[in-house]
N, C-alpha and C. Protein backbone atom coordinates (compact mmCIF):
# COMPACT_ATOMS: atom_id res chain seq x y z
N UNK A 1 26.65 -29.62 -29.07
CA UNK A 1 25.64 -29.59 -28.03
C UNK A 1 25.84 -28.40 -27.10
N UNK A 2 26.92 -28.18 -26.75
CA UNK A 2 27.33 -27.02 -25.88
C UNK A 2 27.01 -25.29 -27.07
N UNK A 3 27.27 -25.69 -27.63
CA UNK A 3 26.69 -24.38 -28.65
C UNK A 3 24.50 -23.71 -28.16
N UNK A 4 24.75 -25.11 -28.00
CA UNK A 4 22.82 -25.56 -28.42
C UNK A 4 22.38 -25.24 -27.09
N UNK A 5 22.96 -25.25 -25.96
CA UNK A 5 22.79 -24.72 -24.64
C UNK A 5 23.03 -23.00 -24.72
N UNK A 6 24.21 -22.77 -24.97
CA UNK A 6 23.97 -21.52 -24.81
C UNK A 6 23.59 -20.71 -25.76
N UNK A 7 23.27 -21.04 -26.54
CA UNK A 7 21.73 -20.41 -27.63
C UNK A 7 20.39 -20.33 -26.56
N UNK A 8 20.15 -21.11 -26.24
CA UNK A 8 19.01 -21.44 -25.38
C UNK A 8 19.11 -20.73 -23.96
N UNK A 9 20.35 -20.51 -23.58
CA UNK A 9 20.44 -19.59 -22.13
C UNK A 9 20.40 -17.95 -22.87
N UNK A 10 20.82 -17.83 -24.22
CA UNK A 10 20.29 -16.66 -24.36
C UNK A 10 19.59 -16.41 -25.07
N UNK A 11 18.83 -16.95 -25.14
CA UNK A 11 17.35 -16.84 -25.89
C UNK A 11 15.98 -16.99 -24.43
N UNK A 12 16.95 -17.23 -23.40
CA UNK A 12 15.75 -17.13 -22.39
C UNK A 12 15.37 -18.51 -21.96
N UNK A 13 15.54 -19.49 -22.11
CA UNK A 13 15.10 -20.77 -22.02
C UNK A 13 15.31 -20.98 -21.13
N UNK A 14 15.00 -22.65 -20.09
CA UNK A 14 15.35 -22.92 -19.50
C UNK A 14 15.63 -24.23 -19.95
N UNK A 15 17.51 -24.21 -18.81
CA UNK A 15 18.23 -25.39 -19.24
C UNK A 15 18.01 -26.52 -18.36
N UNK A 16 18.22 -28.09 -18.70
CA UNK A 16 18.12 -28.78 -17.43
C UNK A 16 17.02 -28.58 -16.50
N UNK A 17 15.58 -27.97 -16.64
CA UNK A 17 14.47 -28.45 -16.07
C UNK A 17 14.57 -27.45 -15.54
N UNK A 18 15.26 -25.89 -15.13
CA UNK A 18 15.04 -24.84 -14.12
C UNK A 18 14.18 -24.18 -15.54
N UNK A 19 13.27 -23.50 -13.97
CA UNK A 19 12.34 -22.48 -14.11
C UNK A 19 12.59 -21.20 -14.26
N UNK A 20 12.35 -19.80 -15.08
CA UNK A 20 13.05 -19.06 -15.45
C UNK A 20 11.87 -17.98 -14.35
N UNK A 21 13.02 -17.13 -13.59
CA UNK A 21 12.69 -16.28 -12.28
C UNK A 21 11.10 -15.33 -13.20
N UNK A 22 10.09 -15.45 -12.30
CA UNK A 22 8.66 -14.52 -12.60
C UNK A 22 9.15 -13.03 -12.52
N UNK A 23 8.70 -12.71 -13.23
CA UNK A 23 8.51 -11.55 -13.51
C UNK A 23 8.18 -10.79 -12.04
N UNK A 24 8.40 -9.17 -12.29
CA UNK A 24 7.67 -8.49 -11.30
C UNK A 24 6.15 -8.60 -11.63
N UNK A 25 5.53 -8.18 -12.89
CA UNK A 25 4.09 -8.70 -12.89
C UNK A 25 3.67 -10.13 -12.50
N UNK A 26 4.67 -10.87 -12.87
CA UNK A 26 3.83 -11.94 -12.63
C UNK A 26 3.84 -12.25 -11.08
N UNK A 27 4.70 -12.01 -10.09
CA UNK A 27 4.70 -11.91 -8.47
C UNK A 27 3.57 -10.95 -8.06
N UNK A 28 3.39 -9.91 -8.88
CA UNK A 28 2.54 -8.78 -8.39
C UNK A 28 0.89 -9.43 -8.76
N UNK A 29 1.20 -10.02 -9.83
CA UNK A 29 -0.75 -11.03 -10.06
C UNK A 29 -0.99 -12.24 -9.14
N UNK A 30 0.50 -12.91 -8.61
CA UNK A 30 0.43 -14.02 -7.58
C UNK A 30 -0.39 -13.21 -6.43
N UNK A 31 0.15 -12.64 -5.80
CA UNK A 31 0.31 -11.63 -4.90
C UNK A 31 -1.33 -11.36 -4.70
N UNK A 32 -1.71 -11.24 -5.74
CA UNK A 32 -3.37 -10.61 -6.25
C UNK A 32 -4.45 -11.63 -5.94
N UNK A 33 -3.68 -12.72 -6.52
CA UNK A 33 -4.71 -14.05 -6.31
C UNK A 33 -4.66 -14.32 -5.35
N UNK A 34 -3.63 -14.64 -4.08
CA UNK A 34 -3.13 -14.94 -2.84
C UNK A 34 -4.13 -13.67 -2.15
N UNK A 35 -4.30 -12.62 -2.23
CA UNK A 35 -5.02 -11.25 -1.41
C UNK A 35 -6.35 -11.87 -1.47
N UNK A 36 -7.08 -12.18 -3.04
CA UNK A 36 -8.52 -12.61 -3.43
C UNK A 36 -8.86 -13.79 -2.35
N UNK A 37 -7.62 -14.90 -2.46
CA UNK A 37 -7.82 -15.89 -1.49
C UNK A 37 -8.21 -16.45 0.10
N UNK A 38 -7.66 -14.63 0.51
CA UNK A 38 -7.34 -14.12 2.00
C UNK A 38 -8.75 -13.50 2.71
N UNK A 39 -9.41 -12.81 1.70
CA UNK A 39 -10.46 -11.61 1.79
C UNK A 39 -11.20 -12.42 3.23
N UNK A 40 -12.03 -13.48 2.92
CA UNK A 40 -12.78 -14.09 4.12
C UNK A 40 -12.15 -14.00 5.35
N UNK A 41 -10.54 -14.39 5.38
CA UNK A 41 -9.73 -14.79 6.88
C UNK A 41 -9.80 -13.01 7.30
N UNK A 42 -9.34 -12.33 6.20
CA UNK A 42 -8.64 -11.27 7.35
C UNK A 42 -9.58 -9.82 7.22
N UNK A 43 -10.85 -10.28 6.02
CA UNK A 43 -11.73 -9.06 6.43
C UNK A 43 -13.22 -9.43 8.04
N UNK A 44 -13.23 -9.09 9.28
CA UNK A 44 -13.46 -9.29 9.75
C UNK A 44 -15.79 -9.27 9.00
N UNK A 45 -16.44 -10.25 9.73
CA UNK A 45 -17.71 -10.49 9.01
C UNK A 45 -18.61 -9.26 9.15
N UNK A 46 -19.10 -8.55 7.85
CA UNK A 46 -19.82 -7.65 7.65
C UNK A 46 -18.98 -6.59 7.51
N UNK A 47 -17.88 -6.45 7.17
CA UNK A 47 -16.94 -5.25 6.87
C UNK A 47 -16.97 -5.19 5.46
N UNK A 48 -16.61 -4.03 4.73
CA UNK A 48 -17.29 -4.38 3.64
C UNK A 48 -15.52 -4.17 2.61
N UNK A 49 -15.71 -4.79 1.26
CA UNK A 49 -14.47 -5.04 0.85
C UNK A 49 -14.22 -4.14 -0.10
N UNK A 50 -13.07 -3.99 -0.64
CA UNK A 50 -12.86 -2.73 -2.03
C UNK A 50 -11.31 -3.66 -2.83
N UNK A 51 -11.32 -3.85 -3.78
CA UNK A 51 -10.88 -4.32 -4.74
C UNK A 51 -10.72 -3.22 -6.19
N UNK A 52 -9.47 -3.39 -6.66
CA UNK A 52 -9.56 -2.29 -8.08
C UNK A 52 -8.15 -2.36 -8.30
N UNK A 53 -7.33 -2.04 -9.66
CA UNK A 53 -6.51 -2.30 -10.34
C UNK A 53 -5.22 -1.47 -9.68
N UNK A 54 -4.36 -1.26 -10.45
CA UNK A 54 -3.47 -0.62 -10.02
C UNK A 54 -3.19 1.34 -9.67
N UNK A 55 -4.20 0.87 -11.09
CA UNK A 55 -4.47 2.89 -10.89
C UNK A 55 -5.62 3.75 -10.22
N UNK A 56 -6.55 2.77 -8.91
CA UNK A 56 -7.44 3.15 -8.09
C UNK A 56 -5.70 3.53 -7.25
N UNK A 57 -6.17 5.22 -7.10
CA UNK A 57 -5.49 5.55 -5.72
C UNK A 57 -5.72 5.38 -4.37
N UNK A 58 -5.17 5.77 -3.21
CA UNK A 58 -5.22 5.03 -1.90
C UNK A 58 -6.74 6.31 -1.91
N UNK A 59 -7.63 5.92 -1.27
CA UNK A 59 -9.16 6.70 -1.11
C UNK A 59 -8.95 7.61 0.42
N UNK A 60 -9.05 8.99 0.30
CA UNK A 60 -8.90 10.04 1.22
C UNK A 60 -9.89 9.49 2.05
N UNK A 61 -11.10 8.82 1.88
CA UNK A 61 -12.01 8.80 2.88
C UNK A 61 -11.48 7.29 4.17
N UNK A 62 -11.02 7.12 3.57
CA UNK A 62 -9.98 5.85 4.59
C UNK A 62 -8.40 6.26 5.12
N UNK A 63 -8.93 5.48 6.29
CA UNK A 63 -7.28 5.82 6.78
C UNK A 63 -6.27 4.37 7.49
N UNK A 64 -5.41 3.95 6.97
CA UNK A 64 -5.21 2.48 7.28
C UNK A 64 -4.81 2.23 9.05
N UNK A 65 -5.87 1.08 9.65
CA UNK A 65 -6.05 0.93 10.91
C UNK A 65 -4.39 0.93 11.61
N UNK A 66 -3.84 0.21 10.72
CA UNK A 66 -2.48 0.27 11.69
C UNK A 66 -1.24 1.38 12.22
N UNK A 67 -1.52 2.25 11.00
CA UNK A 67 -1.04 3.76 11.27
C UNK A 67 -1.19 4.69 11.97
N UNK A 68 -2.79 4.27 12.71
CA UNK A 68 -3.55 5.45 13.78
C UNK A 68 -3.95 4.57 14.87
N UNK A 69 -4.23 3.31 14.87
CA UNK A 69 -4.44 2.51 16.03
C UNK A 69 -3.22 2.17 16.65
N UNK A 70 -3.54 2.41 18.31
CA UNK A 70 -2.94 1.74 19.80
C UNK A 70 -2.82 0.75 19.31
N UNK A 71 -1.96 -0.19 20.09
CA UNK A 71 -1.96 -1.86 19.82
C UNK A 71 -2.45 -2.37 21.34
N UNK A 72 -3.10 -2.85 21.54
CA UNK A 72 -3.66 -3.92 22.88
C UNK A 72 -3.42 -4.70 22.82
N UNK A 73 -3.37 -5.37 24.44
CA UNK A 73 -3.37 -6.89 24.51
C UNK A 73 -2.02 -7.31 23.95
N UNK A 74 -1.27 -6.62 24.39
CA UNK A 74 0.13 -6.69 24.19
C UNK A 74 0.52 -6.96 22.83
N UNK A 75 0.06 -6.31 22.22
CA UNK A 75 0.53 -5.89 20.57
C UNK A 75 -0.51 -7.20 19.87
N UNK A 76 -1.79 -7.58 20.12
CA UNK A 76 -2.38 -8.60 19.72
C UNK A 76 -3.41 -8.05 18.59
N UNK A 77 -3.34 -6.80 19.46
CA UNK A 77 -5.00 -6.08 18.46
C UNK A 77 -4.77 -4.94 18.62
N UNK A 78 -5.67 -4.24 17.58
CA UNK A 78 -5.59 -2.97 17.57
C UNK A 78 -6.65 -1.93 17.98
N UNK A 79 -6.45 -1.21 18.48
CA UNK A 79 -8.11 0.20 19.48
C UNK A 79 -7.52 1.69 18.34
N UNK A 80 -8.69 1.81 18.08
CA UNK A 80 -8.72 3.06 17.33
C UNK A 80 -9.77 3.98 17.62
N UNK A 81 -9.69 5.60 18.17
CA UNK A 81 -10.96 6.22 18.24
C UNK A 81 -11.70 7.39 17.05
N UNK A 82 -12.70 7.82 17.05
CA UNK A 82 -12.75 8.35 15.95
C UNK A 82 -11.80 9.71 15.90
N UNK A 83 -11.28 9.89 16.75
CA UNK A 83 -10.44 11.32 16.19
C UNK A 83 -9.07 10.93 16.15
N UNK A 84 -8.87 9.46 15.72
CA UNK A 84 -7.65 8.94 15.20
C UNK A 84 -7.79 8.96 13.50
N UNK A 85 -8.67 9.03 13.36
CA UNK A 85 -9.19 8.63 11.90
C UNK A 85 -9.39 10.15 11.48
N UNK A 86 -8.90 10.91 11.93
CA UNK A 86 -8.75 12.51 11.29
C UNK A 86 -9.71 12.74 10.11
N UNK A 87 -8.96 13.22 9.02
CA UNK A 87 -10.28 13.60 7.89
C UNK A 87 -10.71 12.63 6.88
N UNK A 88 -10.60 11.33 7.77
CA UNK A 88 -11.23 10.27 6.68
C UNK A 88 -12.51 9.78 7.53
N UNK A 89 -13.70 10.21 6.53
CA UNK A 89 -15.07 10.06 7.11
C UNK A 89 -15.69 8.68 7.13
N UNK A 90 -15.10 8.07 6.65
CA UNK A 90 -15.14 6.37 6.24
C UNK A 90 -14.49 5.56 7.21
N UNK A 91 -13.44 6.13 7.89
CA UNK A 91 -12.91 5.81 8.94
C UNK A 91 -11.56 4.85 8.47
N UNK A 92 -11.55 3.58 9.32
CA UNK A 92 -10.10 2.78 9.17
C UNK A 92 -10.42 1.85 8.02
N UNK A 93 -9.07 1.09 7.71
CA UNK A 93 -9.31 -0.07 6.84
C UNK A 93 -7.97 -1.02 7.07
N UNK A 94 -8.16 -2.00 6.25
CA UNK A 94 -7.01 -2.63 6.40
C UNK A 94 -6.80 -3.34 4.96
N UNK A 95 -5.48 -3.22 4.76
CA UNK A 95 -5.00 -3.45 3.48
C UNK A 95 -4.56 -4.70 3.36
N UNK A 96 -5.04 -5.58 2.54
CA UNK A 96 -4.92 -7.09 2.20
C UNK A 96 -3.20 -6.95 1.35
N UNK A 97 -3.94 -6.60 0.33
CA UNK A 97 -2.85 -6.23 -1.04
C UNK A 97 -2.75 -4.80 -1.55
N UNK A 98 -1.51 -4.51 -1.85
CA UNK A 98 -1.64 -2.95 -2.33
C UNK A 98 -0.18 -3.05 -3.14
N UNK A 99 -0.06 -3.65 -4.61
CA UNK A 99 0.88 -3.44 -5.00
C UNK A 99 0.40 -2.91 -6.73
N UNK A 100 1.71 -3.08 -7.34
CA UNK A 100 1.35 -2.38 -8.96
C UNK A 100 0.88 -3.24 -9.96
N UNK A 101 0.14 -4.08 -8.88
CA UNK A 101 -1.16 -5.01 -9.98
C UNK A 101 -2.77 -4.56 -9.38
N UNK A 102 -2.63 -4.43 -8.06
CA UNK A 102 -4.20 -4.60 -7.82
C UNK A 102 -3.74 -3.97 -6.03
N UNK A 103 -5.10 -3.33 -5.87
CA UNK A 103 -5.07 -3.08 -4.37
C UNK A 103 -6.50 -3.91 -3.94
N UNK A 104 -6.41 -4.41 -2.81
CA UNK A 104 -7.58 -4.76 -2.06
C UNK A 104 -7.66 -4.55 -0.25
N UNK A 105 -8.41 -3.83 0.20
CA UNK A 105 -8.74 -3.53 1.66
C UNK A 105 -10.03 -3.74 1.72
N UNK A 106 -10.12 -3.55 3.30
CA UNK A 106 -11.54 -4.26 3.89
C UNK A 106 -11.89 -2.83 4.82
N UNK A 107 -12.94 -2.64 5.09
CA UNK A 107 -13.00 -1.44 6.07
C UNK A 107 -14.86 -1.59 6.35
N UNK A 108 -14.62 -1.18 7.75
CA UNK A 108 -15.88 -1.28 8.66
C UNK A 108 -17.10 0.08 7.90
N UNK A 109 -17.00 0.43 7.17
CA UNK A 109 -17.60 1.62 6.78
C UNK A 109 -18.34 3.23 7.32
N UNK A 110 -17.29 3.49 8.63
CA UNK A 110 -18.05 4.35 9.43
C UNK A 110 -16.83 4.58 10.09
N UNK A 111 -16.88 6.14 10.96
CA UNK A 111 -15.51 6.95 10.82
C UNK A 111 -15.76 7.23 12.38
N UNK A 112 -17.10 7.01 12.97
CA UNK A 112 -17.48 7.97 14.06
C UNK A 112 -18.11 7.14 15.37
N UNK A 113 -17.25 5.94 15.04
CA UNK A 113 -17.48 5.02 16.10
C UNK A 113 -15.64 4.45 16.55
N UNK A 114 -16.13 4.43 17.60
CA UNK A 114 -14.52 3.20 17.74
C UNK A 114 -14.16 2.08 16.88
N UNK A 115 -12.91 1.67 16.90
CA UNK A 115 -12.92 0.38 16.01
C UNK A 115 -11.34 -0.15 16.33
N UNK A 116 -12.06 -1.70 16.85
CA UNK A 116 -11.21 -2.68 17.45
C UNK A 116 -10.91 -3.77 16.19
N UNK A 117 -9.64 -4.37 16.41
CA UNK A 117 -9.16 -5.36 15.17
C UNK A 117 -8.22 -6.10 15.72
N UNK A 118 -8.53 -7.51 15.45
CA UNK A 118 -7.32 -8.65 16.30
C UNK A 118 -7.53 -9.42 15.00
N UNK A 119 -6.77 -10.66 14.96
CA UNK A 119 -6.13 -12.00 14.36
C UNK A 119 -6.31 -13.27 15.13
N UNK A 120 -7.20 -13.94 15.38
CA UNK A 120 -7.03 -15.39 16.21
C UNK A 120 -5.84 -15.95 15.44
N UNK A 121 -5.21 -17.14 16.60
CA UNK A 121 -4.16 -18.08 15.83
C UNK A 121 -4.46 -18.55 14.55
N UNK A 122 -5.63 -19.32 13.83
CA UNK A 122 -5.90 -19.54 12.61
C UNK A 122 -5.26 -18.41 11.99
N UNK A 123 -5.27 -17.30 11.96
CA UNK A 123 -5.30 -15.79 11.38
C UNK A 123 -6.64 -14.98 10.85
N UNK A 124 -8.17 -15.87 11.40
CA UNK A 124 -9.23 -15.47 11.35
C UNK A 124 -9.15 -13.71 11.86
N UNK A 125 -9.33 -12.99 11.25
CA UNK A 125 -9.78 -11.38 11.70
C UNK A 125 -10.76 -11.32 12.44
N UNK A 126 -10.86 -10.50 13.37
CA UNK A 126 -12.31 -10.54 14.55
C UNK A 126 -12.07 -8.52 14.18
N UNK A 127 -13.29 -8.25 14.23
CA UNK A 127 -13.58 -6.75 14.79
C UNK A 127 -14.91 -6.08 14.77
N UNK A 128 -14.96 -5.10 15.31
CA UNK A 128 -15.48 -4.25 15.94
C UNK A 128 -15.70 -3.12 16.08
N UNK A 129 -17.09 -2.45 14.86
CA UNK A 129 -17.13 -0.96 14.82
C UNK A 129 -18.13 -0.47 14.24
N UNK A 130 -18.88 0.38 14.20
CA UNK A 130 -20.18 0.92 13.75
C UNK A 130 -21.18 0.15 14.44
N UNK A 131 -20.62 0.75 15.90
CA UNK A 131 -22.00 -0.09 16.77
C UNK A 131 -22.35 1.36 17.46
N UNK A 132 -22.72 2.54 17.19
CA UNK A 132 -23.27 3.45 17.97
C UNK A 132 -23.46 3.14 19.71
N UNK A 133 -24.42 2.16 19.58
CA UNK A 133 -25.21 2.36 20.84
C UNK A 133 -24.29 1.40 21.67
N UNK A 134 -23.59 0.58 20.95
CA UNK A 134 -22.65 -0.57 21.84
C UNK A 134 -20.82 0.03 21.09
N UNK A 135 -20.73 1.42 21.29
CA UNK A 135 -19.40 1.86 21.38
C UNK A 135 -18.47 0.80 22.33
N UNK A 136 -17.25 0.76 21.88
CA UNK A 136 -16.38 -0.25 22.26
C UNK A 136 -15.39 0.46 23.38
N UNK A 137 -15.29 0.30 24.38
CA UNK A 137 -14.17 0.90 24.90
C UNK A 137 -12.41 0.56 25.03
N UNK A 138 -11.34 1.07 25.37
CA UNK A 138 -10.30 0.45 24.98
C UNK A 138 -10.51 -0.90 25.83
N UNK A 139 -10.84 -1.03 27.19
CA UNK A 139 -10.81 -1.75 27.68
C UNK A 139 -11.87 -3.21 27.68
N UNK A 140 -12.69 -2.46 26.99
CA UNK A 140 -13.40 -3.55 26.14
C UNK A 140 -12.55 -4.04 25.16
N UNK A 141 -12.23 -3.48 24.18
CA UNK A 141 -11.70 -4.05 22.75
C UNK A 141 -10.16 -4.83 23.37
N UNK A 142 -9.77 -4.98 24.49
CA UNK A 142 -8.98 -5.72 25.12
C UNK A 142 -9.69 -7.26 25.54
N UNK A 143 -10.82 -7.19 26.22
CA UNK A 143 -11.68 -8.26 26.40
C UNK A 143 -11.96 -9.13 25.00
N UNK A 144 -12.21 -7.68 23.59
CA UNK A 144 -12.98 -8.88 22.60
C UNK A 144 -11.62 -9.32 21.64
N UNK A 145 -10.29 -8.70 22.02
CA UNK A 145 -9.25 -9.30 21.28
C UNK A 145 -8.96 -10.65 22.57
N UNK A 146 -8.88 -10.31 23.43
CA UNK A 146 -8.29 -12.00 24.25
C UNK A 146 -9.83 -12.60 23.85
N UNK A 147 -10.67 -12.30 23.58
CA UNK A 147 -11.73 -13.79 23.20
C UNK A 147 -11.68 -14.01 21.84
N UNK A 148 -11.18 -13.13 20.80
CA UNK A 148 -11.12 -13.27 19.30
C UNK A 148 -9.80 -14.73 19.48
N UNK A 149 -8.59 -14.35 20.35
CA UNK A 149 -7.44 -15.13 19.86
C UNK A 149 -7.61 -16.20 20.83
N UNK A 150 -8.89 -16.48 21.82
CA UNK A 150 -9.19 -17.55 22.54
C UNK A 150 -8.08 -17.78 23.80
N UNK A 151 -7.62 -16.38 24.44
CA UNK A 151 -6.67 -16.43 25.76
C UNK A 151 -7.13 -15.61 26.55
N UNK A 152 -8.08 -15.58 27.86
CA UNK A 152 -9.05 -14.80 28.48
C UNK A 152 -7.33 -14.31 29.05
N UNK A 153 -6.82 -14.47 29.12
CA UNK A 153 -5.28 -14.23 29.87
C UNK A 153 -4.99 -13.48 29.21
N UNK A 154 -4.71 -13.05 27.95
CA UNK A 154 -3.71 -12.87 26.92
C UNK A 154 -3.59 -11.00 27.13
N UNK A 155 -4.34 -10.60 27.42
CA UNK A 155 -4.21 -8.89 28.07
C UNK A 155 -3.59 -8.81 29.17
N UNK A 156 -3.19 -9.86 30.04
CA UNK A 156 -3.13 -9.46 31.24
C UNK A 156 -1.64 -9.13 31.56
């Protein structure tokens, strides 16, 4: 019997009911489904989404919100202006998933407006951008992150 076990530990099996450790693909397709699952919570409503395999490269016309955005509201949310967003004409985004199965980000589609981004406690995404005529100011996008995370306090 002890022979018959370790045949089976090296042949890959599993002994006694353990589960044999996933793969890097297979964490990297979890990972994928878990991002697909997310898209509603953390792409804020009417932002538009981008999804594609492993060999879509990161897109010059985006630039990821957290790399060029201030943080407000005491690190709650993020203020970005358009000449943070340098030579990406598409402006910010935010990256759900980005590994060597699949990338997926969300982005407001416009480079030449401000653009505000918070998380309520649920982890619902709230934001704010490609409003021309109702440009956001920092001190606004402080107001609509303490009402996104429901603490009229929470800037102060």
């Amino acid at each position: 019997m002890r022979t018959a076990a370790i045949v089976l530990v090296l042949a890959g099996c599993a002994v006694d009911g353990e589960q044999p450790e996933p793969s890097p693909t297979e964490e990297a397709e979890e990972e994928c489904s878990r991002g697909v699952e997310m898209i509603e919570t953390l792409c804020p409503w009417a932002w538009s989404i981008s999804t594609g395999s492993d060999s879509v490269p990161d897109d010059p016309h985006l630039v990821e919100l957290e790399d060029v955005a201030e943080p407000v509201c005491n690190g709650m949310g993020l203020f970005a202006e358009p000449d943070d967003f340098g030579d990406a004409p598409l402006g910010p985004r935010v990256t759900i998933v980005r590994n060597s199965h699949c990338a997926i980000v969300c982005y407001p589609q416009c480079g030449f407006t401000n653009a505000c981004y918070a998380k309520n406690p649920s982890g619902q995404a709230c934001g704010h951008a490609c409003a021309p005529m109702d440009d956001m100011s920092e001190a606004e996008c402080e107001a609509f992150v303490a009402e996104c995370i429901g603490d009229p306090a929470a800037c102060e």
